[in-house]
PDB file of N, CA and C in Angstrom:
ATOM      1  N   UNK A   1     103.592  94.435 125.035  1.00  0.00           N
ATOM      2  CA  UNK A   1     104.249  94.292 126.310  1.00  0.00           C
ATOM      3  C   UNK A   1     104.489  92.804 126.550  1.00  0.00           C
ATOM      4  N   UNK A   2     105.232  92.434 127.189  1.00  0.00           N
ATOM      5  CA  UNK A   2     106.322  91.013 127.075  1.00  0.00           C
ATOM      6  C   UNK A   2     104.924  90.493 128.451  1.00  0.00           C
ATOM      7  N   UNK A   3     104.727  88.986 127.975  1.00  0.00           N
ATOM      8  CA  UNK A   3     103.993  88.573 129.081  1.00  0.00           C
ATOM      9  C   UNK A   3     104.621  88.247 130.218  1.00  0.00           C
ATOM     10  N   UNK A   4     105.972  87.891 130.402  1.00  0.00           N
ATOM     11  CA  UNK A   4     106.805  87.629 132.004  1.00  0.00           C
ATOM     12  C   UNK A   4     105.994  86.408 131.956  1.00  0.00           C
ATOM     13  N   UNK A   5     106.027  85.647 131.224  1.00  0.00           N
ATOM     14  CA  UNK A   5     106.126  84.325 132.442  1.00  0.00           C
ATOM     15  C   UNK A   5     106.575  84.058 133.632  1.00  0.00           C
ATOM     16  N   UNK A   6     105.843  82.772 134.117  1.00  0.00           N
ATOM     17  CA  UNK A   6     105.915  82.485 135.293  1.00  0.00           C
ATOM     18  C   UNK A   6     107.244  81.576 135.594  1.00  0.00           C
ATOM     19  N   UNK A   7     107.377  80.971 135.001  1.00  0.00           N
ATOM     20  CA  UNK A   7     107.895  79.468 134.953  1.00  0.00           C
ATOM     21  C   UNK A   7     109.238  79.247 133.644  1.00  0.00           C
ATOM     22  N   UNK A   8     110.315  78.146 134.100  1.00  0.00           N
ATOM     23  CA  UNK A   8     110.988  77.713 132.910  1.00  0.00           C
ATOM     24  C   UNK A   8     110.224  76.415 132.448  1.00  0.00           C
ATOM     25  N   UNK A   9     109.913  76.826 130.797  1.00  0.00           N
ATOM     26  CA  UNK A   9     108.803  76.145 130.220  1.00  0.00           C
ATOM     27  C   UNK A   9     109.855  74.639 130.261  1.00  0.00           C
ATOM     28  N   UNK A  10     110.810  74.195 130.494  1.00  0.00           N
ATOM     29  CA  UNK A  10     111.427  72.833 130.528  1.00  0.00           C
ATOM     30  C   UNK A  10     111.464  72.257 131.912  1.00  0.00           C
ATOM     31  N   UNK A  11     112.314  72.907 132.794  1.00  0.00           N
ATOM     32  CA  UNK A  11     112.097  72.195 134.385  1.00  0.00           C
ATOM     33  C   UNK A  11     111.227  72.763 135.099  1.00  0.00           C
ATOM     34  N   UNK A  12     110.180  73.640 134.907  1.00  0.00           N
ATOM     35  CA  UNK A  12     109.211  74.719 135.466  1.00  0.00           C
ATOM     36  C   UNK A  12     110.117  75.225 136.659  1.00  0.00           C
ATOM     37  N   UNK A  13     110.706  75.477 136.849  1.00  0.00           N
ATOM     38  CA  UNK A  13     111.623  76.521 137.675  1.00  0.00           C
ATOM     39  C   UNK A  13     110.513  78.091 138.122  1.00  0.00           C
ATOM     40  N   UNK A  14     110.712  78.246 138.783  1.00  0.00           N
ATOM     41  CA  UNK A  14     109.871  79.320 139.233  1.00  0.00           C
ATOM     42  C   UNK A  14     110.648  80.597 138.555  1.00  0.00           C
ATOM     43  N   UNK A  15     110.017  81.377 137.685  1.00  0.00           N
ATOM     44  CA  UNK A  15     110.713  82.538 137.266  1.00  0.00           C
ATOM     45  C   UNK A  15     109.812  84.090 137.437  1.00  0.00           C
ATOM     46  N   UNK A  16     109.786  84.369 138.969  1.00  0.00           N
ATOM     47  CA  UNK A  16     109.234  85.577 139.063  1.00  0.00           C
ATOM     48  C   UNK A  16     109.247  86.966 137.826  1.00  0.00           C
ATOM     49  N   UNK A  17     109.004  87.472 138.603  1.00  0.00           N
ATOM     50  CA  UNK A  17     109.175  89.112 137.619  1.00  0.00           C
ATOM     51  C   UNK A  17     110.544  89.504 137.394  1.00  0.00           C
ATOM     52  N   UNK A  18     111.117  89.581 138.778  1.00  0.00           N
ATOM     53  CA  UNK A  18     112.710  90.461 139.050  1.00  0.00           C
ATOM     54  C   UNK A  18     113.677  89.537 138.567  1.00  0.00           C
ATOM     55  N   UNK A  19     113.873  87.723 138.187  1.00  0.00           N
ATOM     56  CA  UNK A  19     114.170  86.810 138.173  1.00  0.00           C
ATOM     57  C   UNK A  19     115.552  87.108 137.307  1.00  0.00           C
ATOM     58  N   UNK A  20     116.634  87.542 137.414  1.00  0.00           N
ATOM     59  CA  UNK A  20     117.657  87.695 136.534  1.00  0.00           C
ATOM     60  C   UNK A  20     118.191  86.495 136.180  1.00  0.00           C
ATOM     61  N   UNK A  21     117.627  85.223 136.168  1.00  0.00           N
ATOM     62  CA  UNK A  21     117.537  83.920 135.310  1.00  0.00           C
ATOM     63  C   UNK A  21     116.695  83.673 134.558  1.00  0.00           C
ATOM     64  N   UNK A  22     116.248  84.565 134.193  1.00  0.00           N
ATOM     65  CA  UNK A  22     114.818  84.416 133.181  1.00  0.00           C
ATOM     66  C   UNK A  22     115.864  84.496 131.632  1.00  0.00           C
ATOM     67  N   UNK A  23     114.998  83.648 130.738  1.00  0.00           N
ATOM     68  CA  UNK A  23     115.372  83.788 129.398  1.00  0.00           C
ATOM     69  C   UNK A  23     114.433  83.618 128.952  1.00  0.00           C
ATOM     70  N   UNK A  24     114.478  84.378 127.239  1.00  0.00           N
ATOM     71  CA  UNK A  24     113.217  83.937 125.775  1.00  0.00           C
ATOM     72  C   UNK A  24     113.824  84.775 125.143  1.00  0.00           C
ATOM     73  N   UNK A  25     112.932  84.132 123.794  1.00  0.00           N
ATOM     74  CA  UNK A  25     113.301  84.340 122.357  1.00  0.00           C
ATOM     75  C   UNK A  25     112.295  84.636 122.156  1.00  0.00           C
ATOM     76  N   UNK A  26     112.355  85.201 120.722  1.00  0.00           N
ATOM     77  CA  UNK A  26     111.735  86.284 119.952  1.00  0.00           C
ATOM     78  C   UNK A  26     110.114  86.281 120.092  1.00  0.00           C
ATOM     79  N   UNK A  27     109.591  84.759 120.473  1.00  0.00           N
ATOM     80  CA  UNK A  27     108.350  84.280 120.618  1.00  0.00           C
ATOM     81  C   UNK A  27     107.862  84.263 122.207  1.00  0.00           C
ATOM     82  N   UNK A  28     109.089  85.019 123.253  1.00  0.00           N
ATOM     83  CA  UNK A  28     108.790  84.586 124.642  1.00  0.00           C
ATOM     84  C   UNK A  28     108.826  83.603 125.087  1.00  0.00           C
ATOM     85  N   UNK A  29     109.178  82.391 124.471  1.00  0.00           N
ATOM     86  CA  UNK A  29     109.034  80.940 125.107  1.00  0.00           C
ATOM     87  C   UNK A  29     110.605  81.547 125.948  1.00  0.00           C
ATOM     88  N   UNK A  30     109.743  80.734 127.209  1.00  0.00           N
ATOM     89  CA  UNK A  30     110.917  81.743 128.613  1.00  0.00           C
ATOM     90  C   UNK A  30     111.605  79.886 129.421  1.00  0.00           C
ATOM     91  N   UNK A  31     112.664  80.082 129.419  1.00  0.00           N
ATOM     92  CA  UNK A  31     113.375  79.634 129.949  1.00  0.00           C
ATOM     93  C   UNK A  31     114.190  80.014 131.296  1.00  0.00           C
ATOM     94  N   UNK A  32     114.804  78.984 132.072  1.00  0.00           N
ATOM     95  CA  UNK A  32     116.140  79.640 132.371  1.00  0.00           C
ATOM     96  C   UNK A  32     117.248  79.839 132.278  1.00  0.00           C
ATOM     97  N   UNK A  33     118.290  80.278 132.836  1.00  0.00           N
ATOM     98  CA  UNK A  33     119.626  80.052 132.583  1.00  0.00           C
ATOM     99  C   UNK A  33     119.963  78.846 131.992  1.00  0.00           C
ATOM    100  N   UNK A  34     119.908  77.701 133.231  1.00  0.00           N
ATOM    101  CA  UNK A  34     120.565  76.884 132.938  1.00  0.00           C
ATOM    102  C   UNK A  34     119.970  75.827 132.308  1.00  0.00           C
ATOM    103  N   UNK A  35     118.927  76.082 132.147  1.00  0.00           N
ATOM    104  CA  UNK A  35     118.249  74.927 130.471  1.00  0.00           C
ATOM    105  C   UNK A  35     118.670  75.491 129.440  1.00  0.00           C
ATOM    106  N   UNK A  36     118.859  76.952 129.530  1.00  0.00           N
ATOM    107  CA  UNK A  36     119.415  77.586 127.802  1.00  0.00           C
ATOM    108  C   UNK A  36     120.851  76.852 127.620  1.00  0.00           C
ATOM    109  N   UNK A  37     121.474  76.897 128.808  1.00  0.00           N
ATOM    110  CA  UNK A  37     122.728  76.292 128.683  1.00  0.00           C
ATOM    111  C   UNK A  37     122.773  75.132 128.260  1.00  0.00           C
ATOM    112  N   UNK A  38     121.905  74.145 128.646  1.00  0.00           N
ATOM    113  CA  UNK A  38     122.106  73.136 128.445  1.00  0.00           C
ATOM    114  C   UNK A  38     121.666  72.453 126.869  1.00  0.00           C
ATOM    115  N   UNK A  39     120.621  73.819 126.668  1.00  0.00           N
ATOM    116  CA  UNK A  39     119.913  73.507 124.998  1.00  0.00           C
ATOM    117  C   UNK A  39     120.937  74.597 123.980  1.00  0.00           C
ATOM    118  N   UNK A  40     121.895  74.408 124.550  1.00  0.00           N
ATOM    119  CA  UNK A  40     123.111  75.618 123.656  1.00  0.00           C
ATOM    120  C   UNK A  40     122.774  76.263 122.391  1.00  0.00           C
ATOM    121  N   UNK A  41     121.542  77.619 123.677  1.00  0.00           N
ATOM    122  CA  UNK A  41     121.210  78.498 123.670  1.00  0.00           C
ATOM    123  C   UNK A  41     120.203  78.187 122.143  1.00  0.00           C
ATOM    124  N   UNK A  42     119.433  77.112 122.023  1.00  0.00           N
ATOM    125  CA  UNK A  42     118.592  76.816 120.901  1.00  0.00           C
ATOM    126  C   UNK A  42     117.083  76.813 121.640  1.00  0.00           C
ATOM    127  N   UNK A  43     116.298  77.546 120.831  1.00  0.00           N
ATOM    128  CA  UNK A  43     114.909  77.778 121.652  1.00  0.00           C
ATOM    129  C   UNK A  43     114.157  76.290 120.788  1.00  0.00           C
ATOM    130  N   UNK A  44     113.704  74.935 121.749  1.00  0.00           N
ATOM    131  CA  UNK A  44     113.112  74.150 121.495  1.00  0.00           C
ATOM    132  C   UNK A  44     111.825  74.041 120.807  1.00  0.00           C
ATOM    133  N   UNK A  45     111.160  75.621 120.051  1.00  0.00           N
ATOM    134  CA  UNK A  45     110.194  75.362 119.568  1.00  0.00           C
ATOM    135  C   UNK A  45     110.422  76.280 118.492  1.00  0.00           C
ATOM    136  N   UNK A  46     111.044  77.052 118.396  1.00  0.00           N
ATOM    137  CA  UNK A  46     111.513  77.961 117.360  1.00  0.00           C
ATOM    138  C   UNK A  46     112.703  77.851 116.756  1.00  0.00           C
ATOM    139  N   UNK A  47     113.790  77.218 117.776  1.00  0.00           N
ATOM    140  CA  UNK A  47     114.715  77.553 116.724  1.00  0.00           C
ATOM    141  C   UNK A  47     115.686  78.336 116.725  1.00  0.00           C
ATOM    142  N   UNK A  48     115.019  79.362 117.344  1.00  0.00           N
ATOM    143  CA  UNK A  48     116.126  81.022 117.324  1.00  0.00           C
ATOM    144  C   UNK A  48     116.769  80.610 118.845  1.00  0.00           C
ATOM    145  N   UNK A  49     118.040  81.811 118.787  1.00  0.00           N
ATOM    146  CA  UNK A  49     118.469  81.596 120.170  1.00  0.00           C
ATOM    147  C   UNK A  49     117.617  82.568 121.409  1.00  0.00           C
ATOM    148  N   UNK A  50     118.080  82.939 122.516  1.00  0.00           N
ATOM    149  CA  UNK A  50     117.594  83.630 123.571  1.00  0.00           C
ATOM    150  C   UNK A  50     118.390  84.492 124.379  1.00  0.00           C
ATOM    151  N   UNK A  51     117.668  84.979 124.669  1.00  0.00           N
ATOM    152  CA  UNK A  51     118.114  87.063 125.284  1.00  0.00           C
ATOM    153  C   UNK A  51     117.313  86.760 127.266  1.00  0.00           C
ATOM    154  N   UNK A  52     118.548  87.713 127.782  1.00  0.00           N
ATOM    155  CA  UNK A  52     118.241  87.570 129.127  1.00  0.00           C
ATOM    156  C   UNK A  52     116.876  88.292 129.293  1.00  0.00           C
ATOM    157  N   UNK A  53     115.395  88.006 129.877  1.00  0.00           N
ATOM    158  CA  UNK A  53     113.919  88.594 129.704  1.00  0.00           C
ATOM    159  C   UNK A  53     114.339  90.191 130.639  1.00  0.00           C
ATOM    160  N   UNK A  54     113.764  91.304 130.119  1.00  0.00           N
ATOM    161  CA  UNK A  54     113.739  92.599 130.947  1.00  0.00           C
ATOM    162  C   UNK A  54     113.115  92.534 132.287  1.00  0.00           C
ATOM    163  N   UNK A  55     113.447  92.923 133.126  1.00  0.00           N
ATOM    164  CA  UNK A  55     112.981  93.420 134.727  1.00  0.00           C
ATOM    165  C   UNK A  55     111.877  94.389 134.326  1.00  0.00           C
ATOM    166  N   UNK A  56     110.740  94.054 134.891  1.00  0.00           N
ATOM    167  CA  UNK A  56     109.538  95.039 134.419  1.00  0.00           C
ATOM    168  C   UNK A  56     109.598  95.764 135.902  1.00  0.00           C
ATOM    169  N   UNK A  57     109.970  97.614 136.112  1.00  0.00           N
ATOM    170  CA  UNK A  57     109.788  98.019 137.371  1.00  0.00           C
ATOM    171  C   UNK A  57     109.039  97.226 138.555  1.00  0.00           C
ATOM    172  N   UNK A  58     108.730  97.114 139.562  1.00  0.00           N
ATOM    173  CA  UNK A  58     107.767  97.080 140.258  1.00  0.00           C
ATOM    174  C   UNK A  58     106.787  98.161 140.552  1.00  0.00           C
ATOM    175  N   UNK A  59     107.190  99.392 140.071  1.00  0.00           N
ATOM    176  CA  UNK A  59     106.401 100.385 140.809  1.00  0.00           C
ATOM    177  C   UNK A  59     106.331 101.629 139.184  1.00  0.00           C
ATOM    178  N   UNK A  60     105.472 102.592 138.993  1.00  0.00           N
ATOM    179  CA  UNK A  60     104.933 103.378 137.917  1.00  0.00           C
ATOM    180  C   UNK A  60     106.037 104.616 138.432  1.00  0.00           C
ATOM    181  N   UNK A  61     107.323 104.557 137.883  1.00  0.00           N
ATOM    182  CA  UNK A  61     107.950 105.667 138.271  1.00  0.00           C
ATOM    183  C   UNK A  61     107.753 107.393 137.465  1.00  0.00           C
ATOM    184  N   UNK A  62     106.856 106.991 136.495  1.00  0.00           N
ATOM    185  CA  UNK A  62     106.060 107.760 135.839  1.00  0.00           C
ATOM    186  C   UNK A  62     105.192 107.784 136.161  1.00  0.00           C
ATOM    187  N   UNK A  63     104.151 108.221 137.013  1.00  0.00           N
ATOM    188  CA  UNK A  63     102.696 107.814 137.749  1.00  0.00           C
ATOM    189  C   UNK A  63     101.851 108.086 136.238  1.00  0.00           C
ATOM    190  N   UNK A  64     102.055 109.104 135.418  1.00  0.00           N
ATOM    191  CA  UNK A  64     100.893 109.456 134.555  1.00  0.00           C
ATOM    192  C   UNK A  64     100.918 108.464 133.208  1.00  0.00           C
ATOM    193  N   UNK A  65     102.228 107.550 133.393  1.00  0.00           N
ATOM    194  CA  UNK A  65     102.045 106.498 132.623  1.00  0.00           C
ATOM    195  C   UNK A  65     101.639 105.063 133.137  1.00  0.00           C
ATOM    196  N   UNK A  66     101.440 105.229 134.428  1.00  0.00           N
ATOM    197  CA  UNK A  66     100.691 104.443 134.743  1.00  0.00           C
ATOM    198  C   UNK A  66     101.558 102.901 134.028  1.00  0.00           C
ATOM    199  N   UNK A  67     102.582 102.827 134.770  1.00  0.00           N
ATOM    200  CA  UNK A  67     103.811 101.614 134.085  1.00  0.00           C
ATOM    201  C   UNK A  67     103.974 100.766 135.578  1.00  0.00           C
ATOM    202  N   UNK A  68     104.790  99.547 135.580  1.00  0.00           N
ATOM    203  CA  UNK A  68     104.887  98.971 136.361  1.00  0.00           C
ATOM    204  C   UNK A  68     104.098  97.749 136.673  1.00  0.00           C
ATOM    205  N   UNK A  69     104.655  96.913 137.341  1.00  0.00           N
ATOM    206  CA  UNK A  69     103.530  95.835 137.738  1.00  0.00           C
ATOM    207  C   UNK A  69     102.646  95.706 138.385  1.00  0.00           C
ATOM    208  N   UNK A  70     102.592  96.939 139.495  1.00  0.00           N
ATOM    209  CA  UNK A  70     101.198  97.370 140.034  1.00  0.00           C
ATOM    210  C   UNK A  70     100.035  97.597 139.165  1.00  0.00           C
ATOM    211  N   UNK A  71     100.841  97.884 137.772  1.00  0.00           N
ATOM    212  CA  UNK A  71      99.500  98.437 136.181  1.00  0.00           C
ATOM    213  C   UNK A  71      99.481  97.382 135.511  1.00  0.00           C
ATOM    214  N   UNK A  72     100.931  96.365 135.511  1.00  0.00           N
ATOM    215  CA  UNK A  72     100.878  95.449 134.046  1.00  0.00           C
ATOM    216  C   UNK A  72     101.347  94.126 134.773  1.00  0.00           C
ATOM    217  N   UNK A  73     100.396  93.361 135.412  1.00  0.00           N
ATOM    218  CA  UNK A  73     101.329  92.443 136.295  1.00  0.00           C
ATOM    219  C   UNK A  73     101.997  91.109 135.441  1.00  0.00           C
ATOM    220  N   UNK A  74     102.703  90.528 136.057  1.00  0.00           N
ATOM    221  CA  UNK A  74     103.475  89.462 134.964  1.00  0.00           C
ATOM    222  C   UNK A  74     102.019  88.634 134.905  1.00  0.00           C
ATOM    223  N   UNK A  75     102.484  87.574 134.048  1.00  0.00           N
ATOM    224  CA  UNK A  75     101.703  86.750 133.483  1.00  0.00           C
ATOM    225  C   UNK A  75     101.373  85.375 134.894  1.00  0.00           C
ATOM    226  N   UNK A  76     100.461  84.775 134.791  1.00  0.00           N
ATOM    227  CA  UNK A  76     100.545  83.712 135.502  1.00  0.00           C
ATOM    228  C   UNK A  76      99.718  82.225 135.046  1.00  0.00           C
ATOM    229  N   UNK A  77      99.470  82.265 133.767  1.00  0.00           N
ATOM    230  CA  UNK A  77      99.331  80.887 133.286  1.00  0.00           C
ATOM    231  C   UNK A  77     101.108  80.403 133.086  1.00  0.00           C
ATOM    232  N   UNK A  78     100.997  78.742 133.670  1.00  0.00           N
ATOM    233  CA  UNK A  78     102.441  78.227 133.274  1.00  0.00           C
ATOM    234  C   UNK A  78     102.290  77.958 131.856  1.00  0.00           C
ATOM    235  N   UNK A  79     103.746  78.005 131.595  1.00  0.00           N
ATOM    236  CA  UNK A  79     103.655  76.848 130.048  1.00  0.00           C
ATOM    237  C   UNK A  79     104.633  75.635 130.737  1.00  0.00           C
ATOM    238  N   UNK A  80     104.423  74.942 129.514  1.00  0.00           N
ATOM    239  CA  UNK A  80     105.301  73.425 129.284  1.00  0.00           C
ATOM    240  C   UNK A  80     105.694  73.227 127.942  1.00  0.00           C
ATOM    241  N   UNK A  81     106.921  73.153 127.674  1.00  0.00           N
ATOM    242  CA  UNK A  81     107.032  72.546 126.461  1.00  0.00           C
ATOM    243  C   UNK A  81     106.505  71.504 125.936  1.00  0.00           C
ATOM    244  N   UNK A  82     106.005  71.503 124.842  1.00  0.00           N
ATOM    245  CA  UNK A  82     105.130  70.489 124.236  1.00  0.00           C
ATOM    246  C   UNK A  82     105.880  69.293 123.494  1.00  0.00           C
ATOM    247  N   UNK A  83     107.321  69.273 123.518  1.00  0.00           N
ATOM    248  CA  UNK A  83     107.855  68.548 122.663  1.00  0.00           C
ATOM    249  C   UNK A  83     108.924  67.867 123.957  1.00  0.00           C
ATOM    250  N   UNK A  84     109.045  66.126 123.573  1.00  0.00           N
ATOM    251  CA  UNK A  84     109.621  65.534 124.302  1.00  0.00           C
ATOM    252  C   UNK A  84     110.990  65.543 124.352  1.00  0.00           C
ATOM    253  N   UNK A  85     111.604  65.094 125.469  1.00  0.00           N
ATOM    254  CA  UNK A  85     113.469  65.484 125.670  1.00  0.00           C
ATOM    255  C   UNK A  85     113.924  65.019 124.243  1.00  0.00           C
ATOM    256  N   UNK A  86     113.778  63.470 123.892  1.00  0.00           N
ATOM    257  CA  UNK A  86     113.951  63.324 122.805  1.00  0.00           C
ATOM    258  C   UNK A  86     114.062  64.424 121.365  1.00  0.00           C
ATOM    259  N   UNK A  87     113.240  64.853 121.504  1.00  0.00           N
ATOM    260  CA  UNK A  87     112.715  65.579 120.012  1.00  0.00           C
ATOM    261  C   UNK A  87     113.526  67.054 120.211  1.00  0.00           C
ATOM    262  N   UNK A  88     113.463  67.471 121.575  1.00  0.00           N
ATOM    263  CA  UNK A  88     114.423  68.577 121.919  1.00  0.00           C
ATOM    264  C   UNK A  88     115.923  68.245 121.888  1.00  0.00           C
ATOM    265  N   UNK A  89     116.120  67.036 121.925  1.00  0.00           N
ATOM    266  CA  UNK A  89     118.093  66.552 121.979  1.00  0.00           C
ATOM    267  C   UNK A  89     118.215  67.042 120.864  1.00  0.00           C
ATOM    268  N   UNK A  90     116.875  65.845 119.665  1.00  0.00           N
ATOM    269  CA  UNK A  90     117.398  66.303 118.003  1.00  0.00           C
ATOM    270  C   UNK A  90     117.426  67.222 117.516  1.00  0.00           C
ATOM    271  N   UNK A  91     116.308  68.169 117.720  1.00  0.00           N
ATOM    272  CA  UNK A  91     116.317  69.655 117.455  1.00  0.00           C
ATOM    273  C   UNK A  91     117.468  70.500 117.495  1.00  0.00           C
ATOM    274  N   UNK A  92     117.957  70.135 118.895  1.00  0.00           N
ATOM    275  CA  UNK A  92     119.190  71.216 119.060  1.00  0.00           C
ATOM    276  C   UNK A  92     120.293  70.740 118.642  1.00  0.00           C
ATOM    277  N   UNK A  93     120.631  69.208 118.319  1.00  0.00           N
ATOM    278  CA  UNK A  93     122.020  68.514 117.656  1.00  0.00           C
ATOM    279  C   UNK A  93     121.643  69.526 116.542  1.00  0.00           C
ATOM    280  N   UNK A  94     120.717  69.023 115.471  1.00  0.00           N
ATOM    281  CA  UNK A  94     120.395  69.680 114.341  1.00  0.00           C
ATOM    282  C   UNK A  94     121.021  70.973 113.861  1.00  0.00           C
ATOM    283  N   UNK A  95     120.462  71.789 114.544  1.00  0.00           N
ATOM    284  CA  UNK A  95     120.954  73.282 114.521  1.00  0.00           C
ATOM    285  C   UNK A  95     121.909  74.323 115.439  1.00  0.00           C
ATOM    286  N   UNK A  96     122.162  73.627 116.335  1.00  0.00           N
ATOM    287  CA  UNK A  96     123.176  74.049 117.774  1.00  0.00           C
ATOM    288  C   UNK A  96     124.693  74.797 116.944  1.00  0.00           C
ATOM    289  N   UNK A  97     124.947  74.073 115.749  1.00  0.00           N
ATOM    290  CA  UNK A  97     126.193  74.535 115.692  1.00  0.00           C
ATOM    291  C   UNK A  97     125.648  76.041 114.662  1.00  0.00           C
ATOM    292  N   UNK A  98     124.572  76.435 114.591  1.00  0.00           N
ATOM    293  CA  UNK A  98     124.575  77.869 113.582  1.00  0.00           C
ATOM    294  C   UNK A  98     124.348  78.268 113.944  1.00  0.00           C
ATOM    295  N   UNK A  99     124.856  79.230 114.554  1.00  0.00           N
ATOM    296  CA  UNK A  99     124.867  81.081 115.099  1.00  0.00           C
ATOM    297  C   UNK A  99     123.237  81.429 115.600  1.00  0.00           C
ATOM    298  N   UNK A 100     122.744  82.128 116.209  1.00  0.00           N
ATOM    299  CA  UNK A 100     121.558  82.231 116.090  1.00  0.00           C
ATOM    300  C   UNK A 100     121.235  83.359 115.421  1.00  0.00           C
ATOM    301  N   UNK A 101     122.363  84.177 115.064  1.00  0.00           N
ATOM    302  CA  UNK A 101     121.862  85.329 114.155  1.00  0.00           C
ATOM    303  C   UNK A 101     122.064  84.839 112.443  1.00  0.00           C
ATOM    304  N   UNK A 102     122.456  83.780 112.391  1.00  0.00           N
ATOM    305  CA  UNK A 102     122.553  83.240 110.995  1.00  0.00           C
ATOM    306  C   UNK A 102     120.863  82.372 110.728  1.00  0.00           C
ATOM    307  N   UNK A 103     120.650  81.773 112.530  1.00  0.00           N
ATOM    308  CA  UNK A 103     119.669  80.374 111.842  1.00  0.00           C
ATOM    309  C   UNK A 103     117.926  80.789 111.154  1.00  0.00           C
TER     310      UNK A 103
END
């Protein structure tokens, strides 16, 4: 199950649960919109590109599965990217121009 971050791990942007600006890649490193935009759509620690994050219900519309965030609440440690603007410019010059289903 996807942890939902809290936060965009670059400008810490507040990214609730319902947040239809939420982004991550294959590893969850969660972004938002408009840092993906601006890192053209290159995930700063992986590499791969990024997918808009799923809306986890709020509520178990299956009660006997016991689903929802009343059962599975988002995550609430922040992250931060660990790597400086610098090292993120080069990263994404680097590889920005290959597809992310090629890189």
């Amino acid at each position: 199950m996807l942890e939902l971050r809290p936060n965009c791990e670059l400008c810490d942007r507040d990214l609730p649960p319902q947040s239809a600006d939420a982004r991550i890649c294959s590893y969850e490193c969660t972004y938002c919109a408009d840092c993906v935009e601006q890192l053209c759509n290159v995930c700063p620690t992986c590499g791969g590109g990024f997918a808009p994050r799923p809306i986890r219900p709020q509520q178990a519309y299956r009660a006997e599965l016991k689903l929802g965030l009343g059962n599975h609440p988002a995550g609430s440690q922040r992250h931060h990217s660990r790597f400086t603007s610098e090292d993120i410019a080069a990263h994404v010059e680097r590889i920005k121009h290959i597809p992310p289903e090629q890189r």
